[in-house]
C-alpha atoms as a PDB file:
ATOM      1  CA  UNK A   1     126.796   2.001 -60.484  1.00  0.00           C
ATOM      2  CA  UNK A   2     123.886   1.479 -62.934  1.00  0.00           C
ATOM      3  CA  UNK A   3     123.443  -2.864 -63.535  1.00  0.00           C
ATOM      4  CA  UNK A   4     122.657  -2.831 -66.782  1.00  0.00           C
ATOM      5  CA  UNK A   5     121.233  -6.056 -66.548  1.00  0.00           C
ATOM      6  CA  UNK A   6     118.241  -5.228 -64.506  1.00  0.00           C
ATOM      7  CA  UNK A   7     117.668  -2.332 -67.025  1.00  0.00           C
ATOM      8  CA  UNK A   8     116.978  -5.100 -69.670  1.00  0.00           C
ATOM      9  CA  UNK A   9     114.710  -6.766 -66.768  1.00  0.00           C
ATOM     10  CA  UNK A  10     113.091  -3.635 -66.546  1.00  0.00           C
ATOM     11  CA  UNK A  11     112.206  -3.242 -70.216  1.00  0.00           C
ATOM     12  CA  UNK A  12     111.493  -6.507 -70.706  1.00  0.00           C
ATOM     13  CA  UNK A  13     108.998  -6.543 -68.157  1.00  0.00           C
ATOM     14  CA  UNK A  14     107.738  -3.055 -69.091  1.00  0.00           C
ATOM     15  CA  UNK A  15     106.678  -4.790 -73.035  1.00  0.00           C
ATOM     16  CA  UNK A  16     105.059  -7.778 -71.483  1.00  0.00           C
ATOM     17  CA  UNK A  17     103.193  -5.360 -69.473  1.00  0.00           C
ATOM     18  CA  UNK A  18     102.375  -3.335 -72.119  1.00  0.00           C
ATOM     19  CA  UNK A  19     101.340  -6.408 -73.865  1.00  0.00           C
ATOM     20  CA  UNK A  20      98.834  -7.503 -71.215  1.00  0.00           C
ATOM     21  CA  UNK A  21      97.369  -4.019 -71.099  1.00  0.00           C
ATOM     22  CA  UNK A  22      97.035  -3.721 -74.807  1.00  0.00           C
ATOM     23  CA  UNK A  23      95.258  -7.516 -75.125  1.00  0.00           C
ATOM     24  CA  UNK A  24      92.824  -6.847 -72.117  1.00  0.00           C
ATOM     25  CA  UNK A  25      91.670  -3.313 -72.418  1.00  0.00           C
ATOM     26  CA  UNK A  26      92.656  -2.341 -76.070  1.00  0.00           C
ATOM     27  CA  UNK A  27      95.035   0.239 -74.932  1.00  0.00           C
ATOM     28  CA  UNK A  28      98.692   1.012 -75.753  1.00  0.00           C
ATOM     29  CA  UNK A  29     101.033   2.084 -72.491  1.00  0.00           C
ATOM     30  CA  UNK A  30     100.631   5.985 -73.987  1.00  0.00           C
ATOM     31  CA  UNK A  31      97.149   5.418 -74.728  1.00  0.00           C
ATOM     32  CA  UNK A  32      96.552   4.576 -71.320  1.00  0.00           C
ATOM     33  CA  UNK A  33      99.016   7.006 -69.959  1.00  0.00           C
ATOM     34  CA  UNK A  34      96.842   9.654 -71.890  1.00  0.00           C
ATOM     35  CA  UNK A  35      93.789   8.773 -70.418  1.00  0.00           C
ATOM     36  CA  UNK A  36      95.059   8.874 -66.888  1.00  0.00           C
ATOM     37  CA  UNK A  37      96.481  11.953 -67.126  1.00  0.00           C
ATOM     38  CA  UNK A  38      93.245  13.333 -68.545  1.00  0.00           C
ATOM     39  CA  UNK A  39      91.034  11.654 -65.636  1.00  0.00           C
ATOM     40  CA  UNK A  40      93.417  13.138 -63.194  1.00  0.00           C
ATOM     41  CA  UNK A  41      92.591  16.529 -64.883  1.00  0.00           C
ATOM     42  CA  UNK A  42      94.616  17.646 -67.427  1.00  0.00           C
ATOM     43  CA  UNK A  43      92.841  18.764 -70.394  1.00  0.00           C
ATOM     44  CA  UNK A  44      95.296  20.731 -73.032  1.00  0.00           C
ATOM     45  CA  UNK A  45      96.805  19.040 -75.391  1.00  0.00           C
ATOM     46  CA  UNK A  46     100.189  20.717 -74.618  1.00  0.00           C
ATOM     47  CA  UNK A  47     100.227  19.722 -70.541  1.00  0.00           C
ATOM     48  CA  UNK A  48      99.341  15.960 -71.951  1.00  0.00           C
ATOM     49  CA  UNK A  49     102.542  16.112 -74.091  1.00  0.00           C
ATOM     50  CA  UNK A  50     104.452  17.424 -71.461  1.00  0.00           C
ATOM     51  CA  UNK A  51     103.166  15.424 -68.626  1.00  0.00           C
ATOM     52  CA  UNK A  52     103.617  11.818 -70.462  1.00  0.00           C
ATOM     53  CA  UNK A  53     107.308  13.029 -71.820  1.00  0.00           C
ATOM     54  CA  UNK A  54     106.191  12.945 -75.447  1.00  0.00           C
ATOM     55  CA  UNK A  55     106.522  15.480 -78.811  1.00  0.00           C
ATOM     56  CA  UNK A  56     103.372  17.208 -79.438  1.00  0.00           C
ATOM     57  CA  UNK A  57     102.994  15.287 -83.060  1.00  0.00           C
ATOM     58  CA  UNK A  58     103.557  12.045 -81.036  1.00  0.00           C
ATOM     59  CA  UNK A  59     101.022  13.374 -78.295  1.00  0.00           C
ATOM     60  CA  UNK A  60      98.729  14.296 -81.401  1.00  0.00           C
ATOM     61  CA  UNK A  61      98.323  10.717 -82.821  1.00  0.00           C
ATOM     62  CA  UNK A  62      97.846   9.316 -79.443  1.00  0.00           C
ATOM     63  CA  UNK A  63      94.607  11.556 -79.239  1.00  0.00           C
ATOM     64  CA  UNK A  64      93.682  11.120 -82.126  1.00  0.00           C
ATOM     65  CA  UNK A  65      93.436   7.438 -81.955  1.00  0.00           C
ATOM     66  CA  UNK A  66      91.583   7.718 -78.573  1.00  0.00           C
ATOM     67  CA  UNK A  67      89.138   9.663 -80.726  1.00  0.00           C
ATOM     68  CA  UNK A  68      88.643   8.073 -83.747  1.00  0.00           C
ATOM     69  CA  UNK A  69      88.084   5.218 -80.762  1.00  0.00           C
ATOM     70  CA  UNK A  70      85.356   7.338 -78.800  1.00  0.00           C
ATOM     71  CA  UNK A  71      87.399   7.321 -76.075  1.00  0.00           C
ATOM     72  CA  UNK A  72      88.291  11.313 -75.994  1.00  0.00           C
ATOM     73  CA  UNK A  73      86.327  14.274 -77.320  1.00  0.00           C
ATOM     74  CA  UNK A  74      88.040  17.452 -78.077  1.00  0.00           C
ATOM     75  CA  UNK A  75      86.388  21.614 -78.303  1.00  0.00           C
ATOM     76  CA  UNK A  76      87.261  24.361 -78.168  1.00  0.00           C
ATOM     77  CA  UNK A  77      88.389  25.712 -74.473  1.00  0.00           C
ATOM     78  CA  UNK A  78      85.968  27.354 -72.610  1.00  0.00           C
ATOM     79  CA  UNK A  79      88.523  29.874 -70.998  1.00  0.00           C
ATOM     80  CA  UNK A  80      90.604  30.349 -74.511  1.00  0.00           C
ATOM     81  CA  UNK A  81      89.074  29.883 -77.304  1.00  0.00           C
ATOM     82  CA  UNK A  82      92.321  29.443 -79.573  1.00  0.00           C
ATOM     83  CA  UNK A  83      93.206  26.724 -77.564  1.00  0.00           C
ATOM     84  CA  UNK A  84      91.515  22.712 -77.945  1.00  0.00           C
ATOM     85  CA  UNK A  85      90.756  21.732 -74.077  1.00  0.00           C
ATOM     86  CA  UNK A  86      90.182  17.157 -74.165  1.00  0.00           C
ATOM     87  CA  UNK A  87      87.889  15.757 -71.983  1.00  0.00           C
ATOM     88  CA  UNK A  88      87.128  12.087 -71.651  1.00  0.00           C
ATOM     89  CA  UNK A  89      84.170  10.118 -72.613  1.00  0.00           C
ATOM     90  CA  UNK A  90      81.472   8.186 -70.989  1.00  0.00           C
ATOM     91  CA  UNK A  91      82.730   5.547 -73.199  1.00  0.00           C
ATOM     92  CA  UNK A  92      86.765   6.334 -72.395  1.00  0.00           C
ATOM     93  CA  UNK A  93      85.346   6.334 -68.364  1.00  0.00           C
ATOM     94  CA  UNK A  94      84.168   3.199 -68.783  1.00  0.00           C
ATOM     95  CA  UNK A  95      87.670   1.966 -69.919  1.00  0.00           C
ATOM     96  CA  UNK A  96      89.664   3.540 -67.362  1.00  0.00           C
ATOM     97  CA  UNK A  97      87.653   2.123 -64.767  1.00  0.00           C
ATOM     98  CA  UNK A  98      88.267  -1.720 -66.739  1.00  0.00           C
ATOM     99  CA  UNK A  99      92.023  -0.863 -66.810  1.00  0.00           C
ATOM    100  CA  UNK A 100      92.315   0.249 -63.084  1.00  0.00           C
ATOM    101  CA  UNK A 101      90.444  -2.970 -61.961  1.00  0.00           C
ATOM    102  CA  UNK A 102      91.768  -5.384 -64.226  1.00  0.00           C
ATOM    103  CA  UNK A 103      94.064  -7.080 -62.027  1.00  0.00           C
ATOM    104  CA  UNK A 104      97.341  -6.964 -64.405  1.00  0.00           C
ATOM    105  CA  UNK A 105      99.595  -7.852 -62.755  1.00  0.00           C
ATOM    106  CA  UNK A 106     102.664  -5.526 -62.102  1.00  0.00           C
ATOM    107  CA  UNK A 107     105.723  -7.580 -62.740  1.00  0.00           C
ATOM    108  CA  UNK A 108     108.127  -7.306 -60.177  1.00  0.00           C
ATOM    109  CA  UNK A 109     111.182  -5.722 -61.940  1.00  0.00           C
ATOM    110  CA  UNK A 110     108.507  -2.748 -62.146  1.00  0.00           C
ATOM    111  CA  UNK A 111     106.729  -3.010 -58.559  1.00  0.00           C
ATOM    112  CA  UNK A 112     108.807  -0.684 -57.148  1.00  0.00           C
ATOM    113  CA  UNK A 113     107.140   2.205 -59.543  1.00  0.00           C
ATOM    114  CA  UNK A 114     103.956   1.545 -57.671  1.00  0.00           C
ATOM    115  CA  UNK A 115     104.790   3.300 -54.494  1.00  0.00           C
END
């Protein structure tokens, strides 16, 4: 049986997360999502929509705030060029490294996700 209770825990904890990440390192939770998935190695925009569960307008506006930011560059794919291939700047690097070592704190409700 699901305790609906600890759902609420769960998203409550998940926003003051969110909040933390977004006051320390600038970044939103699918900002940050984005840029993971890209330093892991995904590079179309498509895959990034379907790897962080989002619409590709939704998955759109994330990049292009990352952008506009300096934190993303997009081309033309080497391998196909009808298709955009997103890479991730020097600058956006930089960040990810700050947001992997920043020592926010997981809140328990969520701890489990870290295994």
């Amino acid at each position: 049986m699901i305790d609906l209770c600890s759902i609420r825990k769960i998203q409550t904890a998940l926003k003051k997360f969110e909040e933390t990440l977004k006051a320390e390192t600038s970044l939103s939770l699918n900002d940050a999502l984005c840029l993971c998935s890209l330093h892991k190695g995904i590079r179309e925009p498509g895959a990034l929509a379907r790897e962080l569960e989002l619409s590709p307008s939704r998955a759109t506006r994330v990049l292009d705030g990352l952008e506009e930011r300096g934190l993303i560059s997009r081309k033309l794919s080497d391998e196909d060029r009808r298709s955009i291939s997103v890479s991730v700047t020097a600058k956006g690097k930089k960040l990810i490294e700050k947001y992997q070592c920043s020592g926010i704190e997981i809140p328990e409700e969520l701890a489990f996700t870290q295994n």
